[in-house]
Protein backbone atom coordinates (compact mmCIF):
# COMPACT_ATOMS: atom_id res chain seq x y z
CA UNK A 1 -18.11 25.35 -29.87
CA UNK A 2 -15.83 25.64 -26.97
CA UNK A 3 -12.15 24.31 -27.45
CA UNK A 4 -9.84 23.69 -24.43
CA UNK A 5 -7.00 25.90 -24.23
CA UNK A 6 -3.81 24.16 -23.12
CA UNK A 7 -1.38 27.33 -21.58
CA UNK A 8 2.05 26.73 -21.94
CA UNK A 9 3.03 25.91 -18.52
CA UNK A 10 0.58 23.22 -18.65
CA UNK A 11 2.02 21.78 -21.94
CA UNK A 12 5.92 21.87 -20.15
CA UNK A 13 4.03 19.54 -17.29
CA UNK A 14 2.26 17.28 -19.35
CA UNK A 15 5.94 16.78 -21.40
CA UNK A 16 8.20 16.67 -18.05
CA UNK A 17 5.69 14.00 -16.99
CA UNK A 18 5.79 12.01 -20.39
CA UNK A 19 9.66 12.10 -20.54
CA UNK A 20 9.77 11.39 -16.78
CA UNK A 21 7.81 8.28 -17.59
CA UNK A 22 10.17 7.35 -20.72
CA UNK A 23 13.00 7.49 -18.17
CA UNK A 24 11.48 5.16 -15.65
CA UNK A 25 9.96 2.55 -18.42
CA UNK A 26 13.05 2.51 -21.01
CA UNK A 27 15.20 0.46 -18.26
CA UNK A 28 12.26 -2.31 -17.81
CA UNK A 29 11.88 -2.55 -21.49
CA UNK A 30 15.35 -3.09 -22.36
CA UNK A 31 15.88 -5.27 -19.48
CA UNK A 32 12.44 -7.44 -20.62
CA UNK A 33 13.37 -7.09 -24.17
CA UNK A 34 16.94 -8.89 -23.56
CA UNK A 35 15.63 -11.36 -21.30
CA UNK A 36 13.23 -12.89 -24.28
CA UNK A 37 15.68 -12.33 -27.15
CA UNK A 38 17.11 -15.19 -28.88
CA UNK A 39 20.89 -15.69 -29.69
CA UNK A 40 20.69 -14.07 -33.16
CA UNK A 41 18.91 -10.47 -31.49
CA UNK A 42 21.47 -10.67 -28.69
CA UNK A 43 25.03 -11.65 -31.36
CA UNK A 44 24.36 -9.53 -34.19
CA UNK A 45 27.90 -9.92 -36.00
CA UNK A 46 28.39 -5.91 -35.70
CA UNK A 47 24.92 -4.96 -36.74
CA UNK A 48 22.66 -2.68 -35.23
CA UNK A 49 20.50 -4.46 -32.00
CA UNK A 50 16.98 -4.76 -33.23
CA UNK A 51 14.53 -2.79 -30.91
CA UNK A 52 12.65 -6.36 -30.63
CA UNK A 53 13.78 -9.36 -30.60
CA UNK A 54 13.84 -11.51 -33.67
CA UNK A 55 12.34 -14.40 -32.57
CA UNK A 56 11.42 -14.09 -28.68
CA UNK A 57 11.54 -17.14 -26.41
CA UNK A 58 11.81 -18.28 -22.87
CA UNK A 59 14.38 -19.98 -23.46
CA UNK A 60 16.62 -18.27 -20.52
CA UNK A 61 13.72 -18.95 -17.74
CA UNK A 62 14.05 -22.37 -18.60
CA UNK A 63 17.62 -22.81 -18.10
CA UNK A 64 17.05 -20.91 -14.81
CA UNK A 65 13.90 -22.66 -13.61
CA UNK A 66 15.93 -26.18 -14.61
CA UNK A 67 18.99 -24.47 -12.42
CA UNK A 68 19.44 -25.88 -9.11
CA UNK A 69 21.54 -23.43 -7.52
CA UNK A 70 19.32 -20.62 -8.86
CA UNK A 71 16.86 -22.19 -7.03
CA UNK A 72 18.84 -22.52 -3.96
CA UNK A 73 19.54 -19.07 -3.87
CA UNK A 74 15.95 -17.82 -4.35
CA UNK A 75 14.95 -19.38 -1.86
CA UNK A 76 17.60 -18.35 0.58
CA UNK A 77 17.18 -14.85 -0.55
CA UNK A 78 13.53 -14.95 0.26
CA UNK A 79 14.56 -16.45 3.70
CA UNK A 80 16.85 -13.91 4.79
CA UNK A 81 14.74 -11.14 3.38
CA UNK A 82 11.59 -11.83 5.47
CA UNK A 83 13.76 -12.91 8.54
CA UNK A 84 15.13 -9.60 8.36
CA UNK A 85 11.87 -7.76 8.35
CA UNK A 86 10.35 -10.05 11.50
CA UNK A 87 13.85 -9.02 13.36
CA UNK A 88 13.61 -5.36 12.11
CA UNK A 89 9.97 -4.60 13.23
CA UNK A 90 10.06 -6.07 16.64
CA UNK A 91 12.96 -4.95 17.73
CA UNK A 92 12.51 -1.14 16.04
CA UNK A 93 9.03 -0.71 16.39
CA UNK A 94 9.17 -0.87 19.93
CA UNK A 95 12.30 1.15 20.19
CA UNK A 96 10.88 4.16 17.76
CA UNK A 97 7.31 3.88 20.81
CA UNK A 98 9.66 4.43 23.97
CA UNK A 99 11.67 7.35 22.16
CA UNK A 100 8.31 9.18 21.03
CA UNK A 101 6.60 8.56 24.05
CA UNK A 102 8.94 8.39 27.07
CA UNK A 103 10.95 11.72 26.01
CA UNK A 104 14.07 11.89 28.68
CA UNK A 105 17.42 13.86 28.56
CA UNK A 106 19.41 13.53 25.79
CA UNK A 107 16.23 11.71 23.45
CA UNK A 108 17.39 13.47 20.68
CA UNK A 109 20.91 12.77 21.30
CA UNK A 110 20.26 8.91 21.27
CA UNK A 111 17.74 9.48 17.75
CA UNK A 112 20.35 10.97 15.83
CA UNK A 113 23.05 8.11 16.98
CA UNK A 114 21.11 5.65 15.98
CA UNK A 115 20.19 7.25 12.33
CA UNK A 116 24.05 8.37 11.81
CA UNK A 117 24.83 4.55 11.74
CA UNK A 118 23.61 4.35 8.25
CA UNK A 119 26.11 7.34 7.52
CA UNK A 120 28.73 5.06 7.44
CA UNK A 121 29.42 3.06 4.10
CA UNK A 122 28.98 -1.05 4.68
CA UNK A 123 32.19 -2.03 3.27
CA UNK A 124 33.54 0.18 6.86
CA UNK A 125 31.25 -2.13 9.03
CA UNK A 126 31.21 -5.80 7.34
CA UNK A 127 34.87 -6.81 8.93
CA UNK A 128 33.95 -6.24 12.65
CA UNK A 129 30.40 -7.72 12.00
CA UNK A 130 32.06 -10.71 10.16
CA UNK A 131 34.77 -11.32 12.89
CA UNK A 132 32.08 -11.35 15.81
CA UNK A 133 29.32 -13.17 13.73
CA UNK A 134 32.82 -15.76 12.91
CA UNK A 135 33.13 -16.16 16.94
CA UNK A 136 29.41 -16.56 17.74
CA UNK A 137 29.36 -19.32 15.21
CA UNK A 138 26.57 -17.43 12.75
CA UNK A 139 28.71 -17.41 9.68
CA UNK A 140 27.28 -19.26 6.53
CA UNK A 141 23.72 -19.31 8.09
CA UNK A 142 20.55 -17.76 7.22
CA UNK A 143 19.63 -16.45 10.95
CA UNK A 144 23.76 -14.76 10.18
CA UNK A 145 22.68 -12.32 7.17
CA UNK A 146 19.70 -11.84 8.27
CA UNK A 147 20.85 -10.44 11.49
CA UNK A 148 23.26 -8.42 9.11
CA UNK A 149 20.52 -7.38 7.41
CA UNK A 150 18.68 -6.03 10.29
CA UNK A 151 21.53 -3.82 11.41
CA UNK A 152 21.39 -2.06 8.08
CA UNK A 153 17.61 -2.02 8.31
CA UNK A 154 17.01 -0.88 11.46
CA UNK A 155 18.13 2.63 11.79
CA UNK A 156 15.74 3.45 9.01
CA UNK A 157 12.75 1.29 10.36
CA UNK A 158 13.08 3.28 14.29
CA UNK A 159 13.21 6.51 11.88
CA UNK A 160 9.92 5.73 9.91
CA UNK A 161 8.39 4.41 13.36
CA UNK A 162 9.07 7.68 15.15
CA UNK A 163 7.71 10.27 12.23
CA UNK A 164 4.50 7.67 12.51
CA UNK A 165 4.26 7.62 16.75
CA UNK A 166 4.32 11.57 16.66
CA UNK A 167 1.17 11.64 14.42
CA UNK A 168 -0.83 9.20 16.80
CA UNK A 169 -2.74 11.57 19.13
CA UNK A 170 -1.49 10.00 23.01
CA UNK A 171 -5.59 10.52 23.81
CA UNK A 172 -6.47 7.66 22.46
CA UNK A 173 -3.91 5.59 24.58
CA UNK A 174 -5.21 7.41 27.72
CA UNK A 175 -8.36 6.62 26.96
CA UNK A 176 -8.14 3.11 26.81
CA UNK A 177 -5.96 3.50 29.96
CA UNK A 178 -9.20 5.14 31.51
CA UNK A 179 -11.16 2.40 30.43
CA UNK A 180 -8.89 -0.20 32.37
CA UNK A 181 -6.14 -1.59 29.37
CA UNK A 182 -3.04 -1.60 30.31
CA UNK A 183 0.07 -0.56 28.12
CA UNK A 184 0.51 -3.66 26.33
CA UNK A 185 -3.02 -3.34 25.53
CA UNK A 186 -2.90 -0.03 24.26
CA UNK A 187 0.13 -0.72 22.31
CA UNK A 188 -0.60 -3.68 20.56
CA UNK A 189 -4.52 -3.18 19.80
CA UNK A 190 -4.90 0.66 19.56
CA UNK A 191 -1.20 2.16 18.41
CA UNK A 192 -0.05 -0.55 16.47
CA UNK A 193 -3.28 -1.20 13.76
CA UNK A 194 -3.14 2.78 13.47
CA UNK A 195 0.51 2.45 12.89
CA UNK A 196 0.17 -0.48 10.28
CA UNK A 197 0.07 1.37 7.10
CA UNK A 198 3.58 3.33 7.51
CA UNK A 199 5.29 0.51 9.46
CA UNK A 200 3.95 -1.84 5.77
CA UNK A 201 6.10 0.78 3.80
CA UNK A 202 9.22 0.26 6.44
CA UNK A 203 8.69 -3.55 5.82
CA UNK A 204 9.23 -3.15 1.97
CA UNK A 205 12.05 -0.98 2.57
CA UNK A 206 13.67 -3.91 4.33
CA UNK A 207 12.59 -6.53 1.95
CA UNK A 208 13.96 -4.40 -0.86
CA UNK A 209 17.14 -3.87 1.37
CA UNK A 210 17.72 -7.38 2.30
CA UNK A 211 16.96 -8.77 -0.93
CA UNK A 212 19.53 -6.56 -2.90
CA UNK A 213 21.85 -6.24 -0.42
CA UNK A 214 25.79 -7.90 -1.50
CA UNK A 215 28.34 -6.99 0.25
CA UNK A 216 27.27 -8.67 4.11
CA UNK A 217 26.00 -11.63 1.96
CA UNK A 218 28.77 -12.34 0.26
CA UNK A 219 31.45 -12.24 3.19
CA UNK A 220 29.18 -14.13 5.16
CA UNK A 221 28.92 -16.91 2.96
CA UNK A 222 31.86 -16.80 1.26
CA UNK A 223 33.11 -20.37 2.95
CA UNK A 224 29.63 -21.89 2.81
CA UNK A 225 27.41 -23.42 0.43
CA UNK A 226 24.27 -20.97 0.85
CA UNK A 227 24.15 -18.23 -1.34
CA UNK A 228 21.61 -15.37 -2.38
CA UNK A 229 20.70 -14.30 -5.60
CA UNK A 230 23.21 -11.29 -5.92
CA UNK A 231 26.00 -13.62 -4.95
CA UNK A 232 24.85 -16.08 -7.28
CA UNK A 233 24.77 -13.02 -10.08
CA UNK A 234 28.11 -12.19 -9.23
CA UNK A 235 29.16 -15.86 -9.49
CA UNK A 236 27.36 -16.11 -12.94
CA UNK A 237 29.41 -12.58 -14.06
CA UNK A 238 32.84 -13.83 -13.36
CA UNK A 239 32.56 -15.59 -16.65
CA UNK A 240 30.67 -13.04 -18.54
CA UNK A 241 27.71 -14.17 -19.92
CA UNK A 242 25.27 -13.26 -22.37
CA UNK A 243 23.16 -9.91 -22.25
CA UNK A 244 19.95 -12.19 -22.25
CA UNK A 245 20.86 -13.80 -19.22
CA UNK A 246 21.51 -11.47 -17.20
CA UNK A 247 18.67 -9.71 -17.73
CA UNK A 248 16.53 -12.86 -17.67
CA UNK A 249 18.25 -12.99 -13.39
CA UNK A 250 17.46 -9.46 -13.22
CA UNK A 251 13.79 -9.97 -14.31
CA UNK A 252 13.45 -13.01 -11.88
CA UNK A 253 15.25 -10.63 -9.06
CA UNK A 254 12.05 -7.71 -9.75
CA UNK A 255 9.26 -10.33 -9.75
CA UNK A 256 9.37 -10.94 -6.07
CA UNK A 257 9.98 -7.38 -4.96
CA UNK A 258 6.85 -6.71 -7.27
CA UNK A 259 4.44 -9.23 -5.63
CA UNK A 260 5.54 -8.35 -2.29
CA UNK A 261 4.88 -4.68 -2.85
CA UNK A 262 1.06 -5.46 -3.64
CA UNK A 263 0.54 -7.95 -0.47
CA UNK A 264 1.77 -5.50 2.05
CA UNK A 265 -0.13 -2.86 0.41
CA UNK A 266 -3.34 -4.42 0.65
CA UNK A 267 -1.90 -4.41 4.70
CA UNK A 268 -1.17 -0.22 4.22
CA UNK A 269 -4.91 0.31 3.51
CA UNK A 270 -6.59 -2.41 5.85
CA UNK A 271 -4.88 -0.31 8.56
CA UNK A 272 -5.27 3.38 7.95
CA UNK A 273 -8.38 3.49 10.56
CA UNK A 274 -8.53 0.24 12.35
CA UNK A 275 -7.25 1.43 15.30
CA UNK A 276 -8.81 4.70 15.56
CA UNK A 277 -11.76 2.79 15.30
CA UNK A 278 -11.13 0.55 18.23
């Protein structure tokens, strides 16, 4: 009878991977556990937190679903978040093409300038964007942080859009050039679908940007009514609430970020060969 043999380096993998696992799940289950915990698991009167809740309910989602503001927020959120990655996309993608493609003196040069904008920290850049976006009139709207949003966003979107344009072999450009399609052509129906999968992982980086993103949001709605969901968190912190409800707001913050992930990867494997196809 033949027994495996488990060497020890295999053994220090297979427990790096477990703990590595422990490290990423503990954080969901504690925020899940407190989100469905009842007063009497959450106040315990100096005694030890149970692991599970005493007597789990819902009743935090249903203060939140009943909350208009929450609401509000979610929705604006959602608004700003996939404004950001339309504005993002078409004005990066394009940008990341011409500096692959059309390589001229000082390409580099211009690359790293436009990367080194993230270097600096957002609290440095939110006065001089507030005081323009104050004079063009695009405080307290939607179109306002989302255009925020996009500066943040779209250093790293031209980044991921060049690493992708140097894999795409120019040959199958020319060849639809030979064939009589013009650049527009050859961008749009032969570059871009082959391009689709990595520019659907720069679109969740945005979402996941825009959507947690606090400090542009909250200076540019400060004097408003509108407000996202981390401005609305740091509205419902000011007068400390319950470990329950906050984590109930944190597990209504993941849920989107969580569905959006699996549309846009259905998009990252539609387009891994559809335009080497064409």
């Amino acid at each position: 009878m033949n027994y495996r043999r488990f060497n020890g380096s295999r053994i220090i993998w297979i427990l790096c991977i477990a703990v590595m696992i422990l490290v990423v799940l503990a954080p969901v289950f504690v925020m899940f556990k407190y989100s469905i915990s009842d007063r009497a698991s959450v106040v315990t009167g100096g005694k030890p937190i149970p692991l599970w809740p005493y007597d789990p309910t819902l009743e935090q989602f249903r203060g939140l679903m009943s909350m208009e503001r929450f609401f509000n927020a979610f929705f604006v959120s959602l608004e700003i978040a996939l404004l950001s990655i339309i504005i993002s996309l078409i004005v990066g993608t394009p940008a990341a093409y011409a500096l692959v493609r059309y390589r001229f003196p000082g390409f580099m040069v211009l690359a790293m300038l436009l990367v080194s904008v993230r270097l600096f920290p957002d609290i440095v850049s939110v006065v001089p964007v507030v005081e323009i976006f104050i004079k063009t009139n695009l405080i307290n709207s939607v179109i306002g942080v989302a255009m925020a949003h996009s500066l943040l966003s779209m250093p790293y979107v031209i980044f991921i859009a060049m690493g992708i344009f140097e894999t795409i072999p120019k040959d199958l450009e020319e060849q639809a050039w030979i064939l009589g399609a013009g650049w527009l052509y050859g961008f749009t129906r032969i570059v871009l679908p082959v391009a689709l999968p990595g520019l659907a992982a720069a679109a969740i980086y945005v979402f996941l940007l825009s959507w947690d993103e606090f400090i542009f949001a909250y200076f540019l709605l400060a004097f408003g009514e509108l407000s996202t969901l981390p401005v609305l968190l740091q509205k419902i912190l000011s007068w400390t609430p319950q470990h329950n409800l906050i984590s109930a707001i944190s597990v209504m913050l993941s849920v989107p970020v969580i569905i959006f992930t699996f549309i846009v990867q259905k998009y990252m494997q539609a387009g891994a060969t559809a335009g080497a196809v064409k």
